[in-house]
N, C-alpha and C. Protein backbone atom coordinates (compact mmCIF):
# COMPACT_ATOMS: atom_id res chain seq x y z
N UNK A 1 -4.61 -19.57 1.22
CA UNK A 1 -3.71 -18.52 1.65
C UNK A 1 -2.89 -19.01 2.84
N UNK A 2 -1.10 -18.78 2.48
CA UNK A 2 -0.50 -19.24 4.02
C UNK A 2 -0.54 -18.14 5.33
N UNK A 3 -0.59 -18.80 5.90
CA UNK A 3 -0.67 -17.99 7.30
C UNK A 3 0.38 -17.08 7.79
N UNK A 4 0.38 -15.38 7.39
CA UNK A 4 1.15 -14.62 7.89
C UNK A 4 1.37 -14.46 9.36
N UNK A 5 2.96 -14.48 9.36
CA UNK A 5 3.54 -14.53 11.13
C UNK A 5 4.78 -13.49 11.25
N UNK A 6 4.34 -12.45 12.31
CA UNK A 6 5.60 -11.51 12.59
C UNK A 6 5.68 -11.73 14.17
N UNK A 7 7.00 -11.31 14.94
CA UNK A 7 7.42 -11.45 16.19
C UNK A 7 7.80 -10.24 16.49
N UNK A 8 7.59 -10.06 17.69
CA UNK A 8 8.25 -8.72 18.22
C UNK A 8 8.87 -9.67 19.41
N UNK A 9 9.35 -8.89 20.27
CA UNK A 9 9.91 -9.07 21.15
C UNK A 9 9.40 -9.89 22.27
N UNK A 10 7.48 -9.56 22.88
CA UNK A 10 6.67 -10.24 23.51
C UNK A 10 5.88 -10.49 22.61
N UNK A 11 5.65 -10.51 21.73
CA UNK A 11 3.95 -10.94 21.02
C UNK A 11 4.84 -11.70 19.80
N UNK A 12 3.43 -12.57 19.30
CA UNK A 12 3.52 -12.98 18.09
C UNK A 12 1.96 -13.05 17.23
N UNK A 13 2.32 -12.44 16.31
CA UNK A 13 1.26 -11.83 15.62
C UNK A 13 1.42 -12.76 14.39
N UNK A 14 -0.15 -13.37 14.29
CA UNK A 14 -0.69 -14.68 13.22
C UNK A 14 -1.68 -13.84 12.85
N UNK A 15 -1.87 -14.22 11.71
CA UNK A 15 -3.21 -14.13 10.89
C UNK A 15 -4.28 -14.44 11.79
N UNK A 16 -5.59 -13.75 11.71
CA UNK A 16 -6.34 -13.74 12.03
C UNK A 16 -7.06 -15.41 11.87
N UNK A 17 -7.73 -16.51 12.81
CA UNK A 17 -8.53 -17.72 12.24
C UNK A 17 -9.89 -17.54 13.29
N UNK A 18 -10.71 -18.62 12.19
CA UNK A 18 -12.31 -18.41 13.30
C UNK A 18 -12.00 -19.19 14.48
N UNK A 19 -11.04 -19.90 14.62
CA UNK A 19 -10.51 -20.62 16.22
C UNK A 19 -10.63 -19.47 16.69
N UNK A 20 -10.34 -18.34 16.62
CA UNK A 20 -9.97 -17.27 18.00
C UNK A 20 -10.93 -16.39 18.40
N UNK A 21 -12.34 -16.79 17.94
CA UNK A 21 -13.80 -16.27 18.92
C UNK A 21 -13.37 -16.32 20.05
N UNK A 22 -13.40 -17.41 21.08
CA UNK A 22 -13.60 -17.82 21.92
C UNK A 22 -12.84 -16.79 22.75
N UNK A 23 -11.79 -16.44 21.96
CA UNK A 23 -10.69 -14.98 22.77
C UNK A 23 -11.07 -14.16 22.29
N UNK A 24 -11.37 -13.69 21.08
CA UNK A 24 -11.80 -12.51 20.68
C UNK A 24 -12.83 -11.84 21.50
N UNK A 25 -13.51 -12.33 22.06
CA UNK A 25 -15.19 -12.26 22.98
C UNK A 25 -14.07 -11.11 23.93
N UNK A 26 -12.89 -11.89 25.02
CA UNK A 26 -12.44 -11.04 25.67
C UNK A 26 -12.28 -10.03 25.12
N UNK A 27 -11.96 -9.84 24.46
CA UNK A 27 -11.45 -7.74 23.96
C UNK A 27 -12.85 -7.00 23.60
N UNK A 28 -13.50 -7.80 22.73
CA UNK A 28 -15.26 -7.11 22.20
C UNK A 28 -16.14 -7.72 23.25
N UNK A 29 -16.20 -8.61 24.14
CA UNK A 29 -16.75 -7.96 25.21
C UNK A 29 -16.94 -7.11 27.01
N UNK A 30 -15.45 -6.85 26.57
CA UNK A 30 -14.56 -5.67 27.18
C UNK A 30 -15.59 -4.50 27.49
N UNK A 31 -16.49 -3.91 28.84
CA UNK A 31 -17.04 -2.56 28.15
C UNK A 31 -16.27 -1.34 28.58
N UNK A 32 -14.84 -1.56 28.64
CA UNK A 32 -13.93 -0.45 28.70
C UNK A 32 -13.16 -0.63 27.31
N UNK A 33 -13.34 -1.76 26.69
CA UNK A 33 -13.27 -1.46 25.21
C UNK A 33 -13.81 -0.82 24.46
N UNK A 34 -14.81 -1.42 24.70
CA UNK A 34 -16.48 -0.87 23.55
C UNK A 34 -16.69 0.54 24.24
N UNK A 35 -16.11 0.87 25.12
CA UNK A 35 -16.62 2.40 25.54
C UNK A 35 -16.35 3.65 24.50
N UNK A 36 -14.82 3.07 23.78
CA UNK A 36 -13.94 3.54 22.74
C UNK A 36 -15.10 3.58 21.33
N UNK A 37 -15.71 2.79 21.40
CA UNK A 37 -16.53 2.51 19.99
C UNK A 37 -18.30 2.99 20.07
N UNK A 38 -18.16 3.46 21.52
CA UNK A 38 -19.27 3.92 21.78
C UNK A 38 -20.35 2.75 21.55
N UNK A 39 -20.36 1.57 22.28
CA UNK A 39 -21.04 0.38 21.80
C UNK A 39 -20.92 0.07 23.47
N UNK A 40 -22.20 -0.88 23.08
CA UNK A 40 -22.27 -2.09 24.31
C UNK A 40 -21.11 -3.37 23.93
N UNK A 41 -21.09 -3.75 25.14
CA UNK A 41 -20.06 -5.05 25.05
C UNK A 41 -20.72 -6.12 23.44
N UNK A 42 -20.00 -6.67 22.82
CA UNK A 42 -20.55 -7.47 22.27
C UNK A 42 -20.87 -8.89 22.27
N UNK A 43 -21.95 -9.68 21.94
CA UNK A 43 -22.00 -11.13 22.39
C UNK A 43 -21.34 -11.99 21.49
N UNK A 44 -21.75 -13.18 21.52
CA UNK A 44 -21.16 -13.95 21.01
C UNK A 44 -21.31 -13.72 19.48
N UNK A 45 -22.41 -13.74 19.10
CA UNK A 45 -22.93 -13.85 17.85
C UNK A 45 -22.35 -12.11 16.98
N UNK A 46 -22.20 -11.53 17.74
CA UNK A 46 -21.85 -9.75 17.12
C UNK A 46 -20.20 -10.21 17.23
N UNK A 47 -19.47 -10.54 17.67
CA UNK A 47 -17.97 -10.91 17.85
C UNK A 47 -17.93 -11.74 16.74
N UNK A 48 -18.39 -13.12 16.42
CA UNK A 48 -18.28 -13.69 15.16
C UNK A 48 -18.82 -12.60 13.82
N UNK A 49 -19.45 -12.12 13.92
CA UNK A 49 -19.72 -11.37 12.52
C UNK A 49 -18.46 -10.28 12.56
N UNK A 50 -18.31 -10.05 13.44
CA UNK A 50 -16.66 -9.00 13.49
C UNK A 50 -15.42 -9.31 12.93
N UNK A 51 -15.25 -11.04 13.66
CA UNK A 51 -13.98 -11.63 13.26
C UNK A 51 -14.62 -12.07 11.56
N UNK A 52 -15.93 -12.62 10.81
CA UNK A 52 -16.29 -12.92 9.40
C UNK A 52 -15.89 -11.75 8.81
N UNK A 53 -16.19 -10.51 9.26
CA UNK A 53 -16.14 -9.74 8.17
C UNK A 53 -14.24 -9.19 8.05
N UNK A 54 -13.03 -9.61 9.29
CA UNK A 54 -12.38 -9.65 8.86
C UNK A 54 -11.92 -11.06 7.80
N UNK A 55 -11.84 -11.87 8.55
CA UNK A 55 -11.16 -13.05 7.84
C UNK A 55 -12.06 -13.10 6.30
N UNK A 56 -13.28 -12.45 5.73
CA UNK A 56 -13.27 -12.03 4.57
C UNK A 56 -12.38 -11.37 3.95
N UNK A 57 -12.14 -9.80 4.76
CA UNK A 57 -10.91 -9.01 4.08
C UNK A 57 -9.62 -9.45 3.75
N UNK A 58 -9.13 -10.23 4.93
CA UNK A 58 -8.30 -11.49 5.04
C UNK A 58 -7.89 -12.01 3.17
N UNK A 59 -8.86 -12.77 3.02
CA UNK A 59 -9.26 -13.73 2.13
C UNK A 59 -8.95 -12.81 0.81
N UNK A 60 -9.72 -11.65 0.97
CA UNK A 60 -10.13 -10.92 -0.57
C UNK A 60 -8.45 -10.11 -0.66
N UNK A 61 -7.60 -9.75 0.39
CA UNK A 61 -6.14 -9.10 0.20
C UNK A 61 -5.21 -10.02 0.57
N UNK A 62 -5.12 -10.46 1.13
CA UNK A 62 -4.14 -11.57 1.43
C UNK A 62 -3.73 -10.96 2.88
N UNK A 63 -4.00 -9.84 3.60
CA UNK A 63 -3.58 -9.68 4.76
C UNK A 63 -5.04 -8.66 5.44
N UNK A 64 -4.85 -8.80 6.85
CA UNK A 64 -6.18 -7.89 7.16
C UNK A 64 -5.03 -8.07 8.61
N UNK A 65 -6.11 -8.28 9.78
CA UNK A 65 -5.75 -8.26 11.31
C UNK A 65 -5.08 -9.40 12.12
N UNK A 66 -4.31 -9.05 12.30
CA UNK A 66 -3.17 -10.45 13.15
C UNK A 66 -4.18 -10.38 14.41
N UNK A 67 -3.84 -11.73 14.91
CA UNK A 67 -4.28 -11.96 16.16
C UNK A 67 -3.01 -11.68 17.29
N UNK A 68 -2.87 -10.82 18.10
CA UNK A 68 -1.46 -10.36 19.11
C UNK A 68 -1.43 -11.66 20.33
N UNK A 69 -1.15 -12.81 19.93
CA UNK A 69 -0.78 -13.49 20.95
C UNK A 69 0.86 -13.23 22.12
N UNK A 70 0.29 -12.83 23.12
CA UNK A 70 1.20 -12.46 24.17
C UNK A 70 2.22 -13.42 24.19
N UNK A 71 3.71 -14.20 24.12
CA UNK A 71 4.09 -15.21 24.50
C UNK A 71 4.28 -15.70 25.35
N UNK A 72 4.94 -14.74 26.77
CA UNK A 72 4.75 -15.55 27.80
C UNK A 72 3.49 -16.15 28.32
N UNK A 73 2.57 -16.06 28.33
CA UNK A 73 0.99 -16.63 28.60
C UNK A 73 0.97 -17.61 27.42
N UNK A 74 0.82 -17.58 26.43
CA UNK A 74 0.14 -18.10 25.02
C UNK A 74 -0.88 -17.85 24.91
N UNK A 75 -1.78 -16.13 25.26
CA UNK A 75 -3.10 -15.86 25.14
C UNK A 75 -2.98 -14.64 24.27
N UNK A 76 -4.70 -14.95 23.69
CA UNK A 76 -4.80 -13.75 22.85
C UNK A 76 -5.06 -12.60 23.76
N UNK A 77 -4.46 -11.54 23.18
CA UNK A 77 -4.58 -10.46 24.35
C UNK A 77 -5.34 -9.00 23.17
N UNK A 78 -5.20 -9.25 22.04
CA UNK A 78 -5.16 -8.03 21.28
C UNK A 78 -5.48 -8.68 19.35
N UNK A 79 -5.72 -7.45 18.75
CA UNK A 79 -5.31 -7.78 16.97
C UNK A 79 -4.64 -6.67 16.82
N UNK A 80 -3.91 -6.61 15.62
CA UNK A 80 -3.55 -5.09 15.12
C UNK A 80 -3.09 -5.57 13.66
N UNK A 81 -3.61 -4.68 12.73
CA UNK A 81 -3.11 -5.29 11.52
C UNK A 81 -3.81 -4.08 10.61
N UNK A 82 -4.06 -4.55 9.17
CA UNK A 82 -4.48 -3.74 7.87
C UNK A 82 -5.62 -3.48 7.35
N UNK A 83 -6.63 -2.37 7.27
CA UNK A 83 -7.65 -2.76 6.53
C UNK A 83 -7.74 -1.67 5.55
N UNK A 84 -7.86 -2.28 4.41
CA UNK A 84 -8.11 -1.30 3.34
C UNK A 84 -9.59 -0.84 3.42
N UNK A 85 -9.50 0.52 2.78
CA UNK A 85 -10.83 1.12 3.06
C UNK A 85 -11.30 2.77 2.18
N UNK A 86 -12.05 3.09 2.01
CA UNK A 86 -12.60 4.02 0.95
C UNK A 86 -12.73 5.47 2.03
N UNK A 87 -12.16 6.03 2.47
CA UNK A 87 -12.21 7.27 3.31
C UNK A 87 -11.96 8.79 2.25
N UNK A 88 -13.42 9.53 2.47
CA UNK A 88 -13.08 10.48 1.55
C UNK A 88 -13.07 10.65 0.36
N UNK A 89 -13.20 9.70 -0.24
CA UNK A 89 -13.17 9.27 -1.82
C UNK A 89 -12.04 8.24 -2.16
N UNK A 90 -11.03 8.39 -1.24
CA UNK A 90 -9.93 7.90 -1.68
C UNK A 90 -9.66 6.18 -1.16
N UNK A 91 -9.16 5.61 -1.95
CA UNK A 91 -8.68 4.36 -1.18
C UNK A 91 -6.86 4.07 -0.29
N UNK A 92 -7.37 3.97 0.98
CA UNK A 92 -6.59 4.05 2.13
C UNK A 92 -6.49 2.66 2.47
N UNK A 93 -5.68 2.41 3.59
CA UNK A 93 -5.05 1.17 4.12
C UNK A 93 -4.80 1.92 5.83
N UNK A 94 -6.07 1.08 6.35
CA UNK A 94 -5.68 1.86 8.10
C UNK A 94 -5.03 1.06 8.81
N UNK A 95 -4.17 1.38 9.84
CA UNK A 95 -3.44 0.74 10.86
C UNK A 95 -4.40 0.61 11.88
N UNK A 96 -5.02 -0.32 12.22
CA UNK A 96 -5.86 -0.55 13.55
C UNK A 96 -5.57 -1.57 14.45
N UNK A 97 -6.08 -1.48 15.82
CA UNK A 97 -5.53 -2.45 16.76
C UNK A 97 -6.58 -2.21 17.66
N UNK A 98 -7.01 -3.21 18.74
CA UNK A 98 -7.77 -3.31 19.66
C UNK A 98 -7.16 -4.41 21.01
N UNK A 99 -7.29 -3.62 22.23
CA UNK A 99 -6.40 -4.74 23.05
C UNK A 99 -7.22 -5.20 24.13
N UNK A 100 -7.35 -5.91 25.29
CA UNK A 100 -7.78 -6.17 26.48
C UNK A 100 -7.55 -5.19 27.20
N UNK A 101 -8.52 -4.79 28.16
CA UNK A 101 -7.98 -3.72 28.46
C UNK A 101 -7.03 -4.08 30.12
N UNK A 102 -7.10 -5.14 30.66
CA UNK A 102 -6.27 -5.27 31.16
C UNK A 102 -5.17 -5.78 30.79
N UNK A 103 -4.10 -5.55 29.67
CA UNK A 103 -3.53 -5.60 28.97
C UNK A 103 -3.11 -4.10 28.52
N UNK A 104 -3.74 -2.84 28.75
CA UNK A 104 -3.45 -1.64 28.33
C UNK A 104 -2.31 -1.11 29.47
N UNK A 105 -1.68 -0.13 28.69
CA UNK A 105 -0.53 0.71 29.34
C UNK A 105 0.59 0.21 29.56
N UNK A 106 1.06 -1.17 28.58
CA UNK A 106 1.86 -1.81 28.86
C UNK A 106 3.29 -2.14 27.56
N UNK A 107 2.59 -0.83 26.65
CA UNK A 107 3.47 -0.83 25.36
C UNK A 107 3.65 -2.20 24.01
N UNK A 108 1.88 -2.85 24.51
CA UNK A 108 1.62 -4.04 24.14
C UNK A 108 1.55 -3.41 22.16
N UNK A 109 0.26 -2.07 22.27
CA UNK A 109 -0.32 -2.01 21.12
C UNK A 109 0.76 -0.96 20.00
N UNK A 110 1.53 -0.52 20.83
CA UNK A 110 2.97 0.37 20.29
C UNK A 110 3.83 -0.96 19.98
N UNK A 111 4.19 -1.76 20.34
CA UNK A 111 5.05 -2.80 19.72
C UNK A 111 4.39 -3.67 18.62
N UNK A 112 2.80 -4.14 18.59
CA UNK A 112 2.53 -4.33 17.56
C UNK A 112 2.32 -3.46 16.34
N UNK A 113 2.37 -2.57 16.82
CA UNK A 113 1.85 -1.30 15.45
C UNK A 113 3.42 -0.84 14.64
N UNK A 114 4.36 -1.30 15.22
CA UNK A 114 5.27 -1.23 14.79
C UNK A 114 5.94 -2.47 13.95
N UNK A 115 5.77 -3.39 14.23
CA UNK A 115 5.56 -4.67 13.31
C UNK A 115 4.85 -4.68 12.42
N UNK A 116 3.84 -4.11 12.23
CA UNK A 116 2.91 -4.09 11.27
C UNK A 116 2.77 -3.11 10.00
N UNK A 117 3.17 -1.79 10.80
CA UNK A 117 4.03 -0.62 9.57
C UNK A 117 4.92 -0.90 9.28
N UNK A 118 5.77 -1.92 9.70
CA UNK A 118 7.65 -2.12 9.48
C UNK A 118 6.85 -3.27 8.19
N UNK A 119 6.11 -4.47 8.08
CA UNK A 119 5.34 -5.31 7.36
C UNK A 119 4.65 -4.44 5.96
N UNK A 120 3.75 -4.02 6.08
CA UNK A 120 2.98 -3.15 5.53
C UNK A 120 3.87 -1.77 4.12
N UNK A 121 5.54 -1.45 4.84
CA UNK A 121 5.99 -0.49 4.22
C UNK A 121 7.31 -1.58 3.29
N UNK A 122 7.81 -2.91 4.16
CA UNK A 122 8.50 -3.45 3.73
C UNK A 122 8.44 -4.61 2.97
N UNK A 123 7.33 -4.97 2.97
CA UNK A 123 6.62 -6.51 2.81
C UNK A 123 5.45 -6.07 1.35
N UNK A 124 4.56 -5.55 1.92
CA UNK A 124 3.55 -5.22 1.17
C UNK A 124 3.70 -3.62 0.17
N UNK A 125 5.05 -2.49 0.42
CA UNK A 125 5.12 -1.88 -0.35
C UNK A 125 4.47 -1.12 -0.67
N UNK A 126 3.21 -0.58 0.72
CA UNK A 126 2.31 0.10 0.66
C UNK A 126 2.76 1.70 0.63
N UNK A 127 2.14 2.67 -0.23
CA UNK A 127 2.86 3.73 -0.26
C UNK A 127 2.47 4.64 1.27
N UNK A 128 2.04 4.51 2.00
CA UNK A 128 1.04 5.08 3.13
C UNK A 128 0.08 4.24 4.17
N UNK A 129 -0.08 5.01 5.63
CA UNK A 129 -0.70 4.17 6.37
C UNK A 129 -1.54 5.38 6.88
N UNK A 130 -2.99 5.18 7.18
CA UNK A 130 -3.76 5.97 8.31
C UNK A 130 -4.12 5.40 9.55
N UNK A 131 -4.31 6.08 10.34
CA UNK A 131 -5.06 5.77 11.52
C UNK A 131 -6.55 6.29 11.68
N UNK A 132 -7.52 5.70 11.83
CA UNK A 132 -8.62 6.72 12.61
C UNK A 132 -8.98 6.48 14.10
N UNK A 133 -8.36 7.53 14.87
CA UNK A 133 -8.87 7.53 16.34
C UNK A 133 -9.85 7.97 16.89
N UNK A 134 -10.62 7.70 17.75
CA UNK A 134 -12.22 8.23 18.04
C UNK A 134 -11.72 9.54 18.69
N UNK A 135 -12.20 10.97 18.75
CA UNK A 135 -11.67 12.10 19.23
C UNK A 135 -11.59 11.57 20.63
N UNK A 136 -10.69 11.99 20.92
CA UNK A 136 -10.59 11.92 22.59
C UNK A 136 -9.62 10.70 23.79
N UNK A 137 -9.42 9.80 22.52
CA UNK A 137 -8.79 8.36 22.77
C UNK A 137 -7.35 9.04 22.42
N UNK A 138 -6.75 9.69 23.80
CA UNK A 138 -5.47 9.86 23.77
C UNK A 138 -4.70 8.42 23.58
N UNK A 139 -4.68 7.47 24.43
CA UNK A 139 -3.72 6.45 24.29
C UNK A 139 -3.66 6.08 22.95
N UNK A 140 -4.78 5.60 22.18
CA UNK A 140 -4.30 5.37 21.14
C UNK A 140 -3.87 6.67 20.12
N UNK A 141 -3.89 7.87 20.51
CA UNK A 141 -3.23 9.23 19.84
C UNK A 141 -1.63 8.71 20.07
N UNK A 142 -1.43 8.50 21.32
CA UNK A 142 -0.10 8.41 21.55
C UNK A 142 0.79 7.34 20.94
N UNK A 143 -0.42 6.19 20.46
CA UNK A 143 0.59 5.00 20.07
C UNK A 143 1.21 5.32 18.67
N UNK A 144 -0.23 6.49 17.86
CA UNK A 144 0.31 6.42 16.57
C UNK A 144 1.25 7.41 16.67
N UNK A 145 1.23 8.12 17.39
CA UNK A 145 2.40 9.22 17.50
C UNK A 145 4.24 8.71 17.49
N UNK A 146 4.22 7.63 18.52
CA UNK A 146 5.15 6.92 18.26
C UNK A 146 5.57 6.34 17.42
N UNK A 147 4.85 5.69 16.68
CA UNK A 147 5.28 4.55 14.98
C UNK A 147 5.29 6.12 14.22
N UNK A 148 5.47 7.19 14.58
CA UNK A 148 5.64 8.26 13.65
C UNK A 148 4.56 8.78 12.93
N UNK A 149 3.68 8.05 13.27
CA UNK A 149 2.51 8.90 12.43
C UNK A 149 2.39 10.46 12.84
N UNK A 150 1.55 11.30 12.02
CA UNK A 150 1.39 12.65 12.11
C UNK A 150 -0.26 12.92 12.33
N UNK A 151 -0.80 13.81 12.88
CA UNK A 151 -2.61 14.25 12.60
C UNK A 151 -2.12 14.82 11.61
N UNK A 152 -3.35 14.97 11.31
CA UNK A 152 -3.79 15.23 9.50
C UNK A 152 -5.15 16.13 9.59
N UNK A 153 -6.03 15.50 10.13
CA UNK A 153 -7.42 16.29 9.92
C UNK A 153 -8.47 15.58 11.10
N UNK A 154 -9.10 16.41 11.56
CA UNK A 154 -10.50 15.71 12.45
C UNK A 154 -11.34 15.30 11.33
N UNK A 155 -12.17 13.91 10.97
CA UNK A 155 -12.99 13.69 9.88
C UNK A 155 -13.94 12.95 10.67
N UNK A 156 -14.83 13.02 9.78
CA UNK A 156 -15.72 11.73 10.06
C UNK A 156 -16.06 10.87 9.85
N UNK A 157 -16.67 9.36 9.87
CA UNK A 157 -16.69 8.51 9.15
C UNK A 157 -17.81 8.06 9.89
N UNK A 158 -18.77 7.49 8.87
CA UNK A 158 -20.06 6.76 9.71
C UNK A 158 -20.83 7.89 10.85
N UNK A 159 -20.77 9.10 10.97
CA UNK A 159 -20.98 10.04 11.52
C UNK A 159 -20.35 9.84 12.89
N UNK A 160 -19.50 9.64 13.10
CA UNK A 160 -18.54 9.47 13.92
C UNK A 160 -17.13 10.49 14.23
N UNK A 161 -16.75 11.15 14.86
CA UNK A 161 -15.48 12.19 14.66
C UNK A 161 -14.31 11.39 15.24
N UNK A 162 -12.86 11.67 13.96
CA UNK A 162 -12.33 10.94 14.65
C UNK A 162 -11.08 11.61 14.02
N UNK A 163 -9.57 11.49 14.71
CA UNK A 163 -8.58 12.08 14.74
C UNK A 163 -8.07 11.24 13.53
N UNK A 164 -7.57 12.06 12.29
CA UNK A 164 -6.90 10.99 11.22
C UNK A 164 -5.14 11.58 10.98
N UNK A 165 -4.94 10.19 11.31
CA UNK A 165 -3.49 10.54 11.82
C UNK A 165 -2.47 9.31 10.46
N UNK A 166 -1.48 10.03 10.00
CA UNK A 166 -1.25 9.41 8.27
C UNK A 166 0.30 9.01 8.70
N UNK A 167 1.12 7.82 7.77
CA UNK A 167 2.39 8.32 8.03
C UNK A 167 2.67 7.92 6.13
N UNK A 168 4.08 7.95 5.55
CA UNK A 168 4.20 7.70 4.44
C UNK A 168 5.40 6.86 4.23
N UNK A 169 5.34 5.73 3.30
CA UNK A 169 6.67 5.04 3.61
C UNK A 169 7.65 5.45 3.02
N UNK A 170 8.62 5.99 3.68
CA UNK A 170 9.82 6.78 3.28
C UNK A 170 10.83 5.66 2.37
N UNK A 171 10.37 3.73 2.59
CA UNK A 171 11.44 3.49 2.13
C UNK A 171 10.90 3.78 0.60
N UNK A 172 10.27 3.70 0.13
CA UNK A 172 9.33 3.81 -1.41
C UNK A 172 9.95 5.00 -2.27
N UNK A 173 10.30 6.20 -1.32
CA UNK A 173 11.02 7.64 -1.78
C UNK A 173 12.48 7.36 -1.98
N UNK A 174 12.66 6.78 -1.04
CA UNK A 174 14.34 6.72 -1.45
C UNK A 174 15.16 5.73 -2.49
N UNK A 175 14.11 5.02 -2.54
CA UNK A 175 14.77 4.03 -3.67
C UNK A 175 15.08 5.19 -5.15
């Protein structure tokens, strides 16, 4: 599989590779990250089974989670990308992202999420995108609010409550 690459303005967003443990650790073992996931920081060994079980999804669709390399630095700061998934009965495609958190409030995870629905609606032809936000995680309420997403329903998943917020790709209707 070749290696998907989108740019925004500061970031450049690559396919996810197992090179990027070593950064990934920063964001999952963040515990103002993991506070979001209701988890302890994670170690080394729980961060690699995180990044395996994407770069599987990776593998099995041809796209899953970019790695958000910042450009002025050249560091990983974030992912945000696709995961298909069975919510409800139905099969969905969620918009997810996770950042450093010193790296938050800086319109890092709103500029990737917008690369990635602009990808996802134009590229991949997906008819729809969800979000699931943990109740209470305004910032990320607000990011999907911006790429236009809408709430939809409080659900749960994994016994977990979480804000499900949908958008639909309008270019798919107008053709």
């Amino acid at each position: 599989m070749s290696e998907l690459n989108l740019e925004t303005s500061r970031l450049h967003l690559r396919s996810m590779r197992a090179s990027d443990l070593d950064e990934l650790i920063n964001i999952f073992g963040d515990p103002k990250v993991m506070a979001w996931f209701n988890a302890d920081p994670f170690d080394l060994a729980q961060t690699q089974q995180w990044m395996e079980r994407n770069l599987t999804h990776q593998a099995l669709h041809g796209y899953g989670l970019f790695s958000a390399i910042l450009k002025s630095e050249e560091v990983l700061i974030g992912d945000c990308g696709l995961e298909r998934m069975i919510l409800d009965g139905e099969q969905v495609t969620e918009l997810g992202y996770d950042f450093r958190s010193n790296y938050w409030n800086r319109g890092f995870a709103t500029e990737a999420a917008i690369a990635v629905r602009d990808y996802a609606f134009k590229v991949l032809h997906l008819p729809g995108l969800i979000s699931l936000i943990r109740v209470g995680n305004q910032a990320s309420r607000r990011v999907s609010e911006k790429i236009g997403m809408q709430f939809v329903v409080k659900t749960t998943q994994h016994g977990i409550p979480y804000w499900k917020y949908a958008i639909e790709n309008r270019t798919l209707t107008q053709q």
